[in-house]
Protein backbone atom coordinates (compact mmCIF):
# COMPACT_ATOMS: atom_id res chain seq x y z
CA UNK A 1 -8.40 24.12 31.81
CA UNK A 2 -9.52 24.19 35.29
CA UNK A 3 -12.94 26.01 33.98
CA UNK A 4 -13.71 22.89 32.42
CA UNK A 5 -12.63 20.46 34.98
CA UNK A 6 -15.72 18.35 35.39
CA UNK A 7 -16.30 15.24 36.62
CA UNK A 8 -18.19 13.96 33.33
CA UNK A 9 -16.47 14.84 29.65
CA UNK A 10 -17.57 18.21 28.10
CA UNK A 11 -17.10 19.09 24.34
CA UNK A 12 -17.89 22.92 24.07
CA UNK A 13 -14.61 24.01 24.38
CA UNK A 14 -12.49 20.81 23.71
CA UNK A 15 -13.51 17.24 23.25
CA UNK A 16 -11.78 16.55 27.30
CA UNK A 17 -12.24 13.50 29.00
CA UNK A 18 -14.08 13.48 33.39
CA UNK A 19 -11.46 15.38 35.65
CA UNK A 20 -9.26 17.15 32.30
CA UNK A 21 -6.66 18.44 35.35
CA UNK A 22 -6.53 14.82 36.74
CA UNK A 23 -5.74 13.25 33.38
CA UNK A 24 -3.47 16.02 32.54
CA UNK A 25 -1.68 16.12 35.81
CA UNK A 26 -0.75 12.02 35.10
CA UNK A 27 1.67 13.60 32.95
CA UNK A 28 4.11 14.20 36.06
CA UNK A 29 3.84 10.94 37.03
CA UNK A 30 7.35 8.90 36.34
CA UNK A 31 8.76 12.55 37.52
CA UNK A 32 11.36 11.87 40.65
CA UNK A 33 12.95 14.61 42.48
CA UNK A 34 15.89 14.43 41.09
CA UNK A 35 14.35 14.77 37.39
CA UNK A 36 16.24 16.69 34.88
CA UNK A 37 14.83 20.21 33.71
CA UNK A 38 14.13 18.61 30.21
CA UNK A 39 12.34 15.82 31.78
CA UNK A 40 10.28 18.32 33.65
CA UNK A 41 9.45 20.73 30.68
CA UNK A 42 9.07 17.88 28.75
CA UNK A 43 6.15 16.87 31.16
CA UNK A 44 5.08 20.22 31.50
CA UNK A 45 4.98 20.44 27.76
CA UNK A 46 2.75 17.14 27.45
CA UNK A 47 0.39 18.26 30.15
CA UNK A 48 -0.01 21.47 28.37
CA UNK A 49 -0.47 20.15 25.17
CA UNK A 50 -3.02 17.46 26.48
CA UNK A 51 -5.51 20.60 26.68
CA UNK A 52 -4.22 22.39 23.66
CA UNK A 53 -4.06 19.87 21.26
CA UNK A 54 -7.49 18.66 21.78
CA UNK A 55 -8.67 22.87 21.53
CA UNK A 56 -6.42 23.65 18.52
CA UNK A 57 -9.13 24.16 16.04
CA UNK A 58 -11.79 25.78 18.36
CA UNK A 59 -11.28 29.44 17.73
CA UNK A 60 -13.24 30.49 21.31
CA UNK A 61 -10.14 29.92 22.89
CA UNK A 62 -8.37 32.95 21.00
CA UNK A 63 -7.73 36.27 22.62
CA UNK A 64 -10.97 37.55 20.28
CA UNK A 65 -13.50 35.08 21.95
CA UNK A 66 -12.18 36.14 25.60
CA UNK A 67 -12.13 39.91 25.03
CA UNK A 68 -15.79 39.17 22.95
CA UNK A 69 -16.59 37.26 26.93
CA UNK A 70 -15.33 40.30 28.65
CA UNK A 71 -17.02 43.06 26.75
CA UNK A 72 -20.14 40.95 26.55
CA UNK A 73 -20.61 39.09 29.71
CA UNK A 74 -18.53 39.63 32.47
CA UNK A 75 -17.03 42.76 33.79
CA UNK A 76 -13.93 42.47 35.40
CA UNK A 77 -13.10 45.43 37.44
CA UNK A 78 -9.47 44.34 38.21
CA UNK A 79 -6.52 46.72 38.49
CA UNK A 80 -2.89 45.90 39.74
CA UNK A 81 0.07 47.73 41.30
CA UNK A 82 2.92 46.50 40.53
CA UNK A 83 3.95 45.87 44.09
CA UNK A 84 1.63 43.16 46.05
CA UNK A 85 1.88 41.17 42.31
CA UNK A 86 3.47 40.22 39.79
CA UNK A 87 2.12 42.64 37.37
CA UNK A 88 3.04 45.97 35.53
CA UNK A 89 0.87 49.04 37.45
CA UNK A 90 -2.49 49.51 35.90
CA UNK A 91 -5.37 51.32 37.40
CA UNK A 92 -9.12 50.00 36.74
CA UNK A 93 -10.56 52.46 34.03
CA UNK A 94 -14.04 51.54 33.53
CA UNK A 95 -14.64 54.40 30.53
CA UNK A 96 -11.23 53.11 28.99
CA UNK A 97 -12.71 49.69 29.30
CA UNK A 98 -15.66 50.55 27.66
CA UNK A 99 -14.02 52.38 24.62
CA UNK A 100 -11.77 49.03 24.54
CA UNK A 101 -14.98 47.25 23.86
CA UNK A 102 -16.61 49.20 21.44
């Protein structure tokens, strides 16, 4: 969501209102510190499903449209170790990558 977080409405990925984070985030709201864990997931839920819902029949938002995006657009030369993150070890293979995408 926060790739669309605009200060106007958008409609090319979802119909979202100015701010989508914002109006999302009012879902914590009535939260206390003391709030139960349903109340929070149930919160978390809503604010989740604020984005979702209004995306569900938008099929860019698949794992297709991103890998499409990241074969097509953007190269992301990322790798991780296992060890500084919270990640399984994988090594950047840019020849792998571009078998992936073909």
């Amino acid at each position: 969501m926060a790739m669309v977080n605009y200060p106007y409405p958008t409609n090319f990925l979802a119909h979202l209102p100015a701010w989508p984070l914002k109006v999302s985030a009012t879902k914590f709201e009535n939260l206390t510190a003391d709030a139960s864990d349903k109340d929070m997931l149930t919160a978390f839920f809503n604010s989740y499903d604020f984005f979702f819902a209004k995306s569900e029949k938008l099929q860019a938002l698949d794992s297709d449209g991103w890998n499409y995006m990241a074969c097509n657009e953007m190269v992301m030369p990322i790798s991780q170790n296992g060890v500084s993150d919270m990640f399984w070890p994988e090594v950047w293979n840019g020849t792998a990558r571009i078998e992936g995408c073909q």
